[in-house]
PDB file of N, CA and C in Angstrom:
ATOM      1  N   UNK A   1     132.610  78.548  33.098  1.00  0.00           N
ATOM      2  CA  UNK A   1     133.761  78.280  33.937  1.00  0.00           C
ATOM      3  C   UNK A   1     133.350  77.351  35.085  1.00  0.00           C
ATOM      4  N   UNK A   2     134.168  76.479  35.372  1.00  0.00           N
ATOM      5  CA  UNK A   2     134.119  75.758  36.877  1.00  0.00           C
ATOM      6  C   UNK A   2     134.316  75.866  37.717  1.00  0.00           C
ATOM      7  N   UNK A   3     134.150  75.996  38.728  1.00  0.00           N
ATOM      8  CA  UNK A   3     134.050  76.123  39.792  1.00  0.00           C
ATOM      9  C   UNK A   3     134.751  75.033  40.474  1.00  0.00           C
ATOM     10  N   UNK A   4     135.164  75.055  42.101  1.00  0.00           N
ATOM     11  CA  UNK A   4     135.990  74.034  42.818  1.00  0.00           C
ATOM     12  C   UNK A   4     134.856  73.212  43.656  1.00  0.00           C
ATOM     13  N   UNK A   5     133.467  73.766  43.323  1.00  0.00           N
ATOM     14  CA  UNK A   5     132.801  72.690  44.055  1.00  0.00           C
ATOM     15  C   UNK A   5     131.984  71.860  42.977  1.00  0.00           C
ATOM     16  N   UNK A   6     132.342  72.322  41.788  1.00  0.00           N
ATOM     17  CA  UNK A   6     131.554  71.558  40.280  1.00  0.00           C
ATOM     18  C   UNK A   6     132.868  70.427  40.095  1.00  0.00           C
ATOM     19  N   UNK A   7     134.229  70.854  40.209  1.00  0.00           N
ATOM     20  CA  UNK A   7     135.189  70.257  39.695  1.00  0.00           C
ATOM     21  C   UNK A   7     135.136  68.900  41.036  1.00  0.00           C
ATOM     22  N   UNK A   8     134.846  69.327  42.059  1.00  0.00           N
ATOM     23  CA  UNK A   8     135.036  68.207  43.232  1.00  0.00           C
ATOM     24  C   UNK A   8     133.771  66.719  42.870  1.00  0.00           C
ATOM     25  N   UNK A   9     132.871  67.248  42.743  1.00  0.00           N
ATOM     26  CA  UNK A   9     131.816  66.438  42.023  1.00  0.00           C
ATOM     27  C   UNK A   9     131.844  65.542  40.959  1.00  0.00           C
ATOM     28  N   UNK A  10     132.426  66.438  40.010  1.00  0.00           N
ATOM     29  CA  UNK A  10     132.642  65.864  38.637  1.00  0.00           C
ATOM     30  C   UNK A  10     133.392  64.700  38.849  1.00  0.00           C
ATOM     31  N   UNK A  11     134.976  64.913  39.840  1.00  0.00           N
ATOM     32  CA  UNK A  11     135.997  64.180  39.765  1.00  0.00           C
ATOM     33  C   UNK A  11     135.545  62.731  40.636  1.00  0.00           C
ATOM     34  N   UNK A  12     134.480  63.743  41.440  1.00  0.00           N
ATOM     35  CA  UNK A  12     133.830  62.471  42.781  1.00  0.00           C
ATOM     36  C   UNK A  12     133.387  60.873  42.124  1.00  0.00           C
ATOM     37  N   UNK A  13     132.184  61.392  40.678  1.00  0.00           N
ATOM     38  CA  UNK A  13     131.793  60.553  40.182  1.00  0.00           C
ATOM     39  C   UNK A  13     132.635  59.602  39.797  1.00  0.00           C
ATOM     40  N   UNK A  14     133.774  59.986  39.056  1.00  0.00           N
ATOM     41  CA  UNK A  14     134.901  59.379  38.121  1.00  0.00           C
ATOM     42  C   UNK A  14     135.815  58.861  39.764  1.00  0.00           C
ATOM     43  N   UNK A  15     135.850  59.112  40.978  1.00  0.00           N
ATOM     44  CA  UNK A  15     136.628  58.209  41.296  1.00  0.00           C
ATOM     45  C   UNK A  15     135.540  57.521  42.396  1.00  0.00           C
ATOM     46  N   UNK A  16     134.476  57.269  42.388  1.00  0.00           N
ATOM     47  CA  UNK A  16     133.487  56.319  42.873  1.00  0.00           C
ATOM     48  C   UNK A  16     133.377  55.476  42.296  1.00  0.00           C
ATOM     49  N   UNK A  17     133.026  55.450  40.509  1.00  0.00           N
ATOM     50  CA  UNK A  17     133.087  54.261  39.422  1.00  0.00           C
ATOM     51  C   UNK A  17     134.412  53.711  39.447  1.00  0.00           C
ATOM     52  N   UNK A  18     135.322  54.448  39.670  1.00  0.00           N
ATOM     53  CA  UNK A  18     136.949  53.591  39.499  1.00  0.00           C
ATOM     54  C   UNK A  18     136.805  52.933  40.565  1.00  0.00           C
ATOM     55  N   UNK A  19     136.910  53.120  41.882  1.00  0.00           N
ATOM     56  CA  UNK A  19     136.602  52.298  43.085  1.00  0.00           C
ATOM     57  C   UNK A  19     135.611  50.867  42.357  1.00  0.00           C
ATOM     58  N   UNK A  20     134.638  51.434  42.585  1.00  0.00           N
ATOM     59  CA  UNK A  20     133.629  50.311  42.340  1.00  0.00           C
ATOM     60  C   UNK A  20     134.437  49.539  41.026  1.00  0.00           C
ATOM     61  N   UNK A  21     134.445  49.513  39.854  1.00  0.00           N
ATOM     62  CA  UNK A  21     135.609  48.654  39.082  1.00  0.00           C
ATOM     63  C   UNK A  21     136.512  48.150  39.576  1.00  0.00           C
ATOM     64  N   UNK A  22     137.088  48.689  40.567  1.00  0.00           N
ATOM     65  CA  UNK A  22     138.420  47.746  40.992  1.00  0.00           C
ATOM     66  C   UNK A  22     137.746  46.612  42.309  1.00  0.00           C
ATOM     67  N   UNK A  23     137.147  47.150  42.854  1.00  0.00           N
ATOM     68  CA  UNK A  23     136.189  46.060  43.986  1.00  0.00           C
ATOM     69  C   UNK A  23     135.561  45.023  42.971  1.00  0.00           C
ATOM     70  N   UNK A  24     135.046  45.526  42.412  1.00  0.00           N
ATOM     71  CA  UNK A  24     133.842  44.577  41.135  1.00  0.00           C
ATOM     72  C   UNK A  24     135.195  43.527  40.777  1.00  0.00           C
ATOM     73  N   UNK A  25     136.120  43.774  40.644  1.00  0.00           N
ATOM     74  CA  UNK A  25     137.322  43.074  39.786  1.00  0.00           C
ATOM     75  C   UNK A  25     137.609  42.354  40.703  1.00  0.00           C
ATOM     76  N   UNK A  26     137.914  42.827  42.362  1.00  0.00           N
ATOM     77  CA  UNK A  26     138.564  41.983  43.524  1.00  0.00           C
ATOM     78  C   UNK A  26     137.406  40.502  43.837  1.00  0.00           C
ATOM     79  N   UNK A  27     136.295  41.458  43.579  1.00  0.00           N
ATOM     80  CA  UNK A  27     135.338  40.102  44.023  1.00  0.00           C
ATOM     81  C   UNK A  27     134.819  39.167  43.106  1.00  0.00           C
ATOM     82  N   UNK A  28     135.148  39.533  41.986  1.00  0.00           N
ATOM     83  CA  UNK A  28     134.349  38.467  41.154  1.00  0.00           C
ATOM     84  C   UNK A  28     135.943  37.571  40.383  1.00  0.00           C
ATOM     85  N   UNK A  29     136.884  38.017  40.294  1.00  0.00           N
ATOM     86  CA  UNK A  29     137.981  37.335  39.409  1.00  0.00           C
ATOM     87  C   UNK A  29     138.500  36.039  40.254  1.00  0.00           C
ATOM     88  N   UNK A  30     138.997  35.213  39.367  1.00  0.00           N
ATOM     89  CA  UNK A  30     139.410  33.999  40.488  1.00  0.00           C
ATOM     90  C   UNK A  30     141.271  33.395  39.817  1.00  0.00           C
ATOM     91  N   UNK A  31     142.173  35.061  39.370  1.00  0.00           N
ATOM     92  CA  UNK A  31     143.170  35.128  38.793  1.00  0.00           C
ATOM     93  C   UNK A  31     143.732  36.051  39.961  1.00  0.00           C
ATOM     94  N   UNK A  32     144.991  35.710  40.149  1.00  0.00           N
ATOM     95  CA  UNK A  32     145.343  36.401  41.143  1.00  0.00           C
ATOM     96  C   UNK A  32     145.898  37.449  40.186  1.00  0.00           C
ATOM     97  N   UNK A  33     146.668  37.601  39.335  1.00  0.00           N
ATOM     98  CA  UNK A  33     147.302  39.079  38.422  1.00  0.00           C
ATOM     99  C   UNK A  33     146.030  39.562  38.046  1.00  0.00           C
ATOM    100  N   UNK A  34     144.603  39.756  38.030  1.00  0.00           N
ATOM    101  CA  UNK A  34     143.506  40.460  37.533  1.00  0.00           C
ATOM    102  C   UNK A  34     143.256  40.667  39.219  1.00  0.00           C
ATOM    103  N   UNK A  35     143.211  39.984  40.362  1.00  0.00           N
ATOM    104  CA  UNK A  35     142.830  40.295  41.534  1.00  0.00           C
ATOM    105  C   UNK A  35     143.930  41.721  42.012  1.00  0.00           C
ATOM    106  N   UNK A  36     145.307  41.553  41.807  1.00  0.00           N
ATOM    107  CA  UNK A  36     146.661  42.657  41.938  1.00  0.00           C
ATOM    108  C   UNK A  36     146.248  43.734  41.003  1.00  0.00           C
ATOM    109  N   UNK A  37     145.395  43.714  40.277  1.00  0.00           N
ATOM    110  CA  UNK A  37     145.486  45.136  39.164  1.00  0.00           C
ATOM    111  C   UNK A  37     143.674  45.615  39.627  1.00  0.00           C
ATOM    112  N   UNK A  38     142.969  44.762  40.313  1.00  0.00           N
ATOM    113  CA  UNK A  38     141.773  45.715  41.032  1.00  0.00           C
ATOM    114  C   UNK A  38     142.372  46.063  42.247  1.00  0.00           C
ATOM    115  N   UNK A  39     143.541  45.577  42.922  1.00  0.00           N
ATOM    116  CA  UNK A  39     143.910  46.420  44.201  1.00  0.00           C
ATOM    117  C   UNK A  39     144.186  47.606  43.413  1.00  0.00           C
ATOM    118  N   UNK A  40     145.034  47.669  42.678  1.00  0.00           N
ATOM    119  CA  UNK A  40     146.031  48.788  41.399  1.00  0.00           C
ATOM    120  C   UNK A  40     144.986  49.638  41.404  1.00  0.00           C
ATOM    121  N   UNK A  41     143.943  49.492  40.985  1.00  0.00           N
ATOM    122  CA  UNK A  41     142.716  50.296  40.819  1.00  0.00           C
ATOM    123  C   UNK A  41     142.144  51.079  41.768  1.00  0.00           C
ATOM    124  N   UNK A  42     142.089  49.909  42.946  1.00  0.00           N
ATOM    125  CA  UNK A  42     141.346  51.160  44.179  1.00  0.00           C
ATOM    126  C   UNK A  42     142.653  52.073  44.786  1.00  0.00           C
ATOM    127  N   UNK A  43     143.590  51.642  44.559  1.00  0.00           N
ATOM    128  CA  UNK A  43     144.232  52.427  45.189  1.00  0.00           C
ATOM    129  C   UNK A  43     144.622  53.489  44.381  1.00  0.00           C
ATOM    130  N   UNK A  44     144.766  54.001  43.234  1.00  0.00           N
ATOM    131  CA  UNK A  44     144.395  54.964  42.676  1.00  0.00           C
ATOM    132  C   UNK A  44     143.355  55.653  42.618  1.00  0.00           C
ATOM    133  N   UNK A  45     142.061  55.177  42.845  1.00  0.00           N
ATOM    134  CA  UNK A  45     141.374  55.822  42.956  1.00  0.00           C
ATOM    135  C   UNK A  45     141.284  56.672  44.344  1.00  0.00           C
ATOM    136  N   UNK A  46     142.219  56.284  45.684  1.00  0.00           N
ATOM    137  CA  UNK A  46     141.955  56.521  46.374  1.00  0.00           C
ATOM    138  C   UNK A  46     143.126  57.763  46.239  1.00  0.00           C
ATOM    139  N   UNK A  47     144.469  57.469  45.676  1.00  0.00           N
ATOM    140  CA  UNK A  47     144.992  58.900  45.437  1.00  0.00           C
ATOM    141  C   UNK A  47     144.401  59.556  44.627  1.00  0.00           C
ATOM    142  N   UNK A  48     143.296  59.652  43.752  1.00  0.00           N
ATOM    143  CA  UNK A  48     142.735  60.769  43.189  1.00  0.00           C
ATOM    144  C   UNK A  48     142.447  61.803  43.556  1.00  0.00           C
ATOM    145  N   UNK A  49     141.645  60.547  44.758  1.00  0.00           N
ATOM    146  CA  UNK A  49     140.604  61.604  45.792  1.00  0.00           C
ATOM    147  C   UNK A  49     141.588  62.594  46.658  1.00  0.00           C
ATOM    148  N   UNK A  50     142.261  61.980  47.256  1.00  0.00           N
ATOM    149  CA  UNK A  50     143.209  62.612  47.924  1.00  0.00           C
ATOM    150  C   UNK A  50     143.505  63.807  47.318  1.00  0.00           C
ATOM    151  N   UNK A  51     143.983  63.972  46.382  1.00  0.00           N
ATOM    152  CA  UNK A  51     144.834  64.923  45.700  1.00  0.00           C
ATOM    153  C   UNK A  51     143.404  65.833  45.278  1.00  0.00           C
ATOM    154  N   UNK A  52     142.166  65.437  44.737  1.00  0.00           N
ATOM    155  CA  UNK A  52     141.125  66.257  44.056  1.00  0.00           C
ATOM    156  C   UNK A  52     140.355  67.106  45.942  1.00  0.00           C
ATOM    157  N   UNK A  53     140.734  66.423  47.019  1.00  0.00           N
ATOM    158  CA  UNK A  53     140.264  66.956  48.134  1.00  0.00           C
ATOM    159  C   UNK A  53     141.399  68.089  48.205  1.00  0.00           C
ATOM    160  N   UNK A  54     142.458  67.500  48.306  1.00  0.00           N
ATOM    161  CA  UNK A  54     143.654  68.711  48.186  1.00  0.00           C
ATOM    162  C   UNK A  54     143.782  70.172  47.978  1.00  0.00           C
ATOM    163  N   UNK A  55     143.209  69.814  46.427  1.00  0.00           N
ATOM    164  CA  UNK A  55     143.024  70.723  45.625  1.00  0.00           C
ATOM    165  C   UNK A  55     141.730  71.803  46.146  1.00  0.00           C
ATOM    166  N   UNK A  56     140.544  70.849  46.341  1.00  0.00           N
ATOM    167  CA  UNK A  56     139.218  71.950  46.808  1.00  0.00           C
ATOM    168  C   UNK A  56     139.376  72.476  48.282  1.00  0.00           C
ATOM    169  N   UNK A  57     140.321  71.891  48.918  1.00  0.00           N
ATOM    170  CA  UNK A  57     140.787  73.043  51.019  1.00  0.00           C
ATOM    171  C   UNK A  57     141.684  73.042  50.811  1.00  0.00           C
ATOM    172  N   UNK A  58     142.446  73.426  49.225  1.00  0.00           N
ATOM    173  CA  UNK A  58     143.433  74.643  49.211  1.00  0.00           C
ATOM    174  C   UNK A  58     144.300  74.429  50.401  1.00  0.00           C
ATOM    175  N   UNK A  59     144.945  72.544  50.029  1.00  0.00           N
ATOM    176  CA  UNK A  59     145.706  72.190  50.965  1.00  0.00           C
ATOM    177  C   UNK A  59     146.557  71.367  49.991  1.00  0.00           C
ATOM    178  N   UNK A  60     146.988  71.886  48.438  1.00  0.00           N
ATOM    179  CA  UNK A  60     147.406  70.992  47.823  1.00  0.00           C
ATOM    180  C   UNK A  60     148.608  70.643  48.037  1.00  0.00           C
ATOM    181  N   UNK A  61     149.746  70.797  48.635  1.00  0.00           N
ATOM    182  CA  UNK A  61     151.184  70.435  49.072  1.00  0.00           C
ATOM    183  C   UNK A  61     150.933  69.162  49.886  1.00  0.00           C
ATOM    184  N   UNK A  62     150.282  69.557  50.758  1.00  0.00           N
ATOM    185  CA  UNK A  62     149.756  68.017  52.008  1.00  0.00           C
ATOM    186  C   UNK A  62     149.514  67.038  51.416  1.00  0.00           C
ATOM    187  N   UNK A  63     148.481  67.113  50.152  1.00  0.00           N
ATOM    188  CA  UNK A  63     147.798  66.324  49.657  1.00  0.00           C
ATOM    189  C   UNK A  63     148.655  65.704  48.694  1.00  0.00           C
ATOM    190  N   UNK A  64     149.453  66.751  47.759  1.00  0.00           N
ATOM    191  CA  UNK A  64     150.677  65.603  47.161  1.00  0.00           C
ATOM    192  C   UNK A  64     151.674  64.822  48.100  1.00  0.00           C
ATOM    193  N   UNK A  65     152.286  65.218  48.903  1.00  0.00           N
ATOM    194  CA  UNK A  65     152.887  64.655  49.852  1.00  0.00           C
ATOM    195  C   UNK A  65     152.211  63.054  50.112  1.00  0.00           C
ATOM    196  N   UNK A  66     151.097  63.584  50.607  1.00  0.00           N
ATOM    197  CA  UNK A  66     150.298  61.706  50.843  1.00  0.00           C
ATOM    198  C   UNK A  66     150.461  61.241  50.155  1.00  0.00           C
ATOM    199  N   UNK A  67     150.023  61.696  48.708  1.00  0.00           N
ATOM    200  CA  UNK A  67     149.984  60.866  47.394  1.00  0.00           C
ATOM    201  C   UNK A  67     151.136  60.144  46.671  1.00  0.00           C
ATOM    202  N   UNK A  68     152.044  60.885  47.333  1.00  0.00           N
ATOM    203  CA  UNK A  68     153.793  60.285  46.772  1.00  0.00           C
ATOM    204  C   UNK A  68     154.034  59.119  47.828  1.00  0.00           C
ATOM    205  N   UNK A  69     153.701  59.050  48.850  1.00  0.00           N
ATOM    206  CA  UNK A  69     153.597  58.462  50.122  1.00  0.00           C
ATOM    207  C   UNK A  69     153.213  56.946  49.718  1.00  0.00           C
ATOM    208  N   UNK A  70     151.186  57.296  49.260  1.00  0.00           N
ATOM    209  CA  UNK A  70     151.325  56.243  49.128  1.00  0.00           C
ATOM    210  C   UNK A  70     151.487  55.572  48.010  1.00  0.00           C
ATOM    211  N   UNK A  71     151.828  56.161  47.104  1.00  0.00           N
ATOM    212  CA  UNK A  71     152.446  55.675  45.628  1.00  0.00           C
ATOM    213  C   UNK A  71     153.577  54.823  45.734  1.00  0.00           C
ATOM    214  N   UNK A  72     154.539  55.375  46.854  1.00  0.00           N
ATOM    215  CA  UNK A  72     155.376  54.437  47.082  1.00  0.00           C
ATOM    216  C   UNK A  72     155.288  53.247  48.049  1.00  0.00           C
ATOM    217  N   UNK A  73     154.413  53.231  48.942  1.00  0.00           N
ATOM    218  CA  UNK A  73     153.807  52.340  49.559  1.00  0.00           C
ATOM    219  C   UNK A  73     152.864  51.113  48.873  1.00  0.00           C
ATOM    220  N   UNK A  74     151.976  51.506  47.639  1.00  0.00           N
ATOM    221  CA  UNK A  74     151.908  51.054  46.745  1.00  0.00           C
ATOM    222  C   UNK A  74     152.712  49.956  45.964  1.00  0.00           C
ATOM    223  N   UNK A  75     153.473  50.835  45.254  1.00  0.00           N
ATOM    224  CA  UNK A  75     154.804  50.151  44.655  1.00  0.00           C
ATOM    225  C   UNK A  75     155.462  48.859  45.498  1.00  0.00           C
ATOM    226  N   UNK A  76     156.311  49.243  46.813  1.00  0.00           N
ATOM    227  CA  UNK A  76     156.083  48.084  47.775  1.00  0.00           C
ATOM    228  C   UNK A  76     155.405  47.060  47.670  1.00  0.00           C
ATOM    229  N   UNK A  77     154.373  46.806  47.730  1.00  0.00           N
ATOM    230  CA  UNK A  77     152.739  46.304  48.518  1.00  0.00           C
ATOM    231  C   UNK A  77     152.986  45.578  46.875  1.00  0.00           C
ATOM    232  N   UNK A  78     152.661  45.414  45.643  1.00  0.00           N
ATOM    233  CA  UNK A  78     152.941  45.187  44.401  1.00  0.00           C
ATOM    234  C   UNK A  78     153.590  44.881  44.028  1.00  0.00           C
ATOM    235  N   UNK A  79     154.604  44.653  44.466  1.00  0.00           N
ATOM    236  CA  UNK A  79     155.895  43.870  43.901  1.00  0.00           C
ATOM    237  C   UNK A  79     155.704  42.913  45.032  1.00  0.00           C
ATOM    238  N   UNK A  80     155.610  42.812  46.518  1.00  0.00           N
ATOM    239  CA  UNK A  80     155.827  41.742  47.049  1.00  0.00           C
ATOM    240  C   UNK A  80     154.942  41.007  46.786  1.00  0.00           C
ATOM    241  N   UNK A  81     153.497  41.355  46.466  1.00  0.00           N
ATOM    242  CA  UNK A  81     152.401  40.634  45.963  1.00  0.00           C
ATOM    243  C   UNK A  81     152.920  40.249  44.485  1.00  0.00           C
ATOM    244  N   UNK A  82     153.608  40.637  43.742  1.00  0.00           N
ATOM    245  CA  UNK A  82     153.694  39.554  42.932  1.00  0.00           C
ATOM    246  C   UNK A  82     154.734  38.977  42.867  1.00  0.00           C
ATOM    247  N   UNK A  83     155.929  39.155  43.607  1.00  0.00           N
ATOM    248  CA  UNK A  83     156.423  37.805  43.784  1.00  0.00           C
ATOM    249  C   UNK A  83     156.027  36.496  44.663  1.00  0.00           C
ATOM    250  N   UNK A  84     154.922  37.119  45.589  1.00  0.00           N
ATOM    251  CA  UNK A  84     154.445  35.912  46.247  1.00  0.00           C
ATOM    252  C   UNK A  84     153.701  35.213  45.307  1.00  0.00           C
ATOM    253  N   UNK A  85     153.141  35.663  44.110  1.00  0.00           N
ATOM    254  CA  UNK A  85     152.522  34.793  43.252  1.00  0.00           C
ATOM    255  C   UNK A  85     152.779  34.033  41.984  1.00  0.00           C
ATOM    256  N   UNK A  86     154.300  34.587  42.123  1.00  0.00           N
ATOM    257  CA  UNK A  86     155.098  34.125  41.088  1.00  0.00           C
ATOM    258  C   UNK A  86     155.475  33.100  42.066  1.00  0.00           C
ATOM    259  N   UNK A  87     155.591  32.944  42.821  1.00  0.00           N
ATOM    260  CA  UNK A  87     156.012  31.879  44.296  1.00  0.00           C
ATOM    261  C   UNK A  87     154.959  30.705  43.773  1.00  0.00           C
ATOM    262  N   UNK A  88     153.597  31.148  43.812  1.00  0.00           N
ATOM    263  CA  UNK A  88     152.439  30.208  44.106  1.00  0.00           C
ATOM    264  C   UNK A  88     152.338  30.073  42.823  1.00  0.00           C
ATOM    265  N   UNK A  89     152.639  30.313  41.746  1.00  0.00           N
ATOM    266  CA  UNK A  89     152.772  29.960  40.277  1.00  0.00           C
ATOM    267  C   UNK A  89     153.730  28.470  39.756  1.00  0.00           C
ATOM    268  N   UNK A  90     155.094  28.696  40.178  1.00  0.00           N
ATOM    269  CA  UNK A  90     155.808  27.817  40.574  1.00  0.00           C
ATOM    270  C   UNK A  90     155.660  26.781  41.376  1.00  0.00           C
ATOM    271  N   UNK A  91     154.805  26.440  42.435  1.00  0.00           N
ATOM    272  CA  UNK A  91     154.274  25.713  43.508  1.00  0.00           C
ATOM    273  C   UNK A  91     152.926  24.611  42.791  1.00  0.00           C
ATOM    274  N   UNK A  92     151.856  25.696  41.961  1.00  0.00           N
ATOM    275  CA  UNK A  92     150.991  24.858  42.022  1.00  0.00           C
ATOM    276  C   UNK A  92     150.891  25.460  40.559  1.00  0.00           C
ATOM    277  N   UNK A  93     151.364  26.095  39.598  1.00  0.00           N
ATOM    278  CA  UNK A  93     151.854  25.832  38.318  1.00  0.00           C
ATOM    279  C   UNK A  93     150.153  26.160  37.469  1.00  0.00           C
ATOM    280  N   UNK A  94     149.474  27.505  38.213  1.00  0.00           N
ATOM    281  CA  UNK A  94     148.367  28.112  37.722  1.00  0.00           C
ATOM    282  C   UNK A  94     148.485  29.283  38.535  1.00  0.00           C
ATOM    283  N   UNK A  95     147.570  30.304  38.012  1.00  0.00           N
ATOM    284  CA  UNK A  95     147.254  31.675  38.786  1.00  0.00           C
ATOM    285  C   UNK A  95     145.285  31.032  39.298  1.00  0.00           C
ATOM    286  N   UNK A  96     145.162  30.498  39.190  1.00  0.00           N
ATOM    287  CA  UNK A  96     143.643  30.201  39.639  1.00  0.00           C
ATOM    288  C   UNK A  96     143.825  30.115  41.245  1.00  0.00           C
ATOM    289  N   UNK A  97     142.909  30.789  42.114  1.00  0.00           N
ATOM    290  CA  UNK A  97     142.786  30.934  43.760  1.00  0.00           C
ATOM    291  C   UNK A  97     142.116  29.577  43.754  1.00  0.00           C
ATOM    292  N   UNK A  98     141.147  28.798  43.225  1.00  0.00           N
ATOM    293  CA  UNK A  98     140.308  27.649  43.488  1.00  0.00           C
ATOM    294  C   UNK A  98     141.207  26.749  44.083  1.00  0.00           C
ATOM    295  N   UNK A  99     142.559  26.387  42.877  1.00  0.00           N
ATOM    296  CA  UNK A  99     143.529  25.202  42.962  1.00  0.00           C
ATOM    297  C   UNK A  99     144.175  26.101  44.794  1.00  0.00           C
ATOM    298  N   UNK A 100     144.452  26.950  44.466  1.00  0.00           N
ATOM    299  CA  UNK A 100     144.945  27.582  45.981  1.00  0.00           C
ATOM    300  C   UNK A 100     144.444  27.065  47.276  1.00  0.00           C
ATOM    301  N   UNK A 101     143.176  26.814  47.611  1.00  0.00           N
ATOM    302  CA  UNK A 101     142.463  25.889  48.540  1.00  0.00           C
ATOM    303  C   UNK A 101     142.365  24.865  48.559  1.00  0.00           C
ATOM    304  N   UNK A 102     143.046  23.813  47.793  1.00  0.00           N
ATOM    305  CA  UNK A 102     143.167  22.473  48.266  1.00  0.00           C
ATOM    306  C   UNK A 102     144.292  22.497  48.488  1.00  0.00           C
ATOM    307  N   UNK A 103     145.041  23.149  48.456  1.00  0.00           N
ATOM    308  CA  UNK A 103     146.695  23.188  48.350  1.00  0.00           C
ATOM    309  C   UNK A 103     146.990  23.121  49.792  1.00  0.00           C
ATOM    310  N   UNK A 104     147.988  21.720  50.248  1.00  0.00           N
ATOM    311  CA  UNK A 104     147.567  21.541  51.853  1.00  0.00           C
ATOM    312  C   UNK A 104     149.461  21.285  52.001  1.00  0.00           C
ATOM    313  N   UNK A 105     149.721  21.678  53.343  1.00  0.00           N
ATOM    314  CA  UNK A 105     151.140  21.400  53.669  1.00  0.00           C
ATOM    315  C   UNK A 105     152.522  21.870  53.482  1.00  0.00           C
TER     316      UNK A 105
END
């Protein structure tokens, strides 16, 4: 059987590697829709945690609460980011950030 300080661990690992994947994705991609889906990433990983801390100080109501919070804050944040890049798609007629820096005026 598991325990709530085996289960906090376990889940720790699995949302440290998700973090790190979605950073690894922010810094190395030069696509802005692969750059929007490693934000997608950390920020799930960061409601994981939330909710898996929740769960182990037996504070899980609080902890969903945040998590709906920022799910919808999320959601927000993701749609305006991609219509700003459906913006800059139309403008300079690529998702590449490179062409994005000469782009003057």
């Amino acid at each position: 059987m598991i325990n709530d300080s085996n289960l906090f661990w376990m889940f720790s690992i699995f949302i440290v590697l998700l973090f790190v994947c979605g950073f690894y994705c922010l810094l190395v991609t030069r696509n802005f829709i692969r750059a929007l889906i490693g934000l997608e990433i950390l920020t799930k990983a960061v409601t994981l945690l939330i909710i898996i801390a929740g769960y182990v100080s037996n504070r899980l109501a609080l902890a969903q609460s945040m998590a709906i919070t920022i799910i919808v804050i999320e959601a927000v944040v993701i749609a305006v980011a991609a219509g700003i890049i459906f913006g800059i798609f139309k403008k300079i007629g690529s998702l590449n950030i490179t062409k994005l820096r000469n782009l003057r005026g």
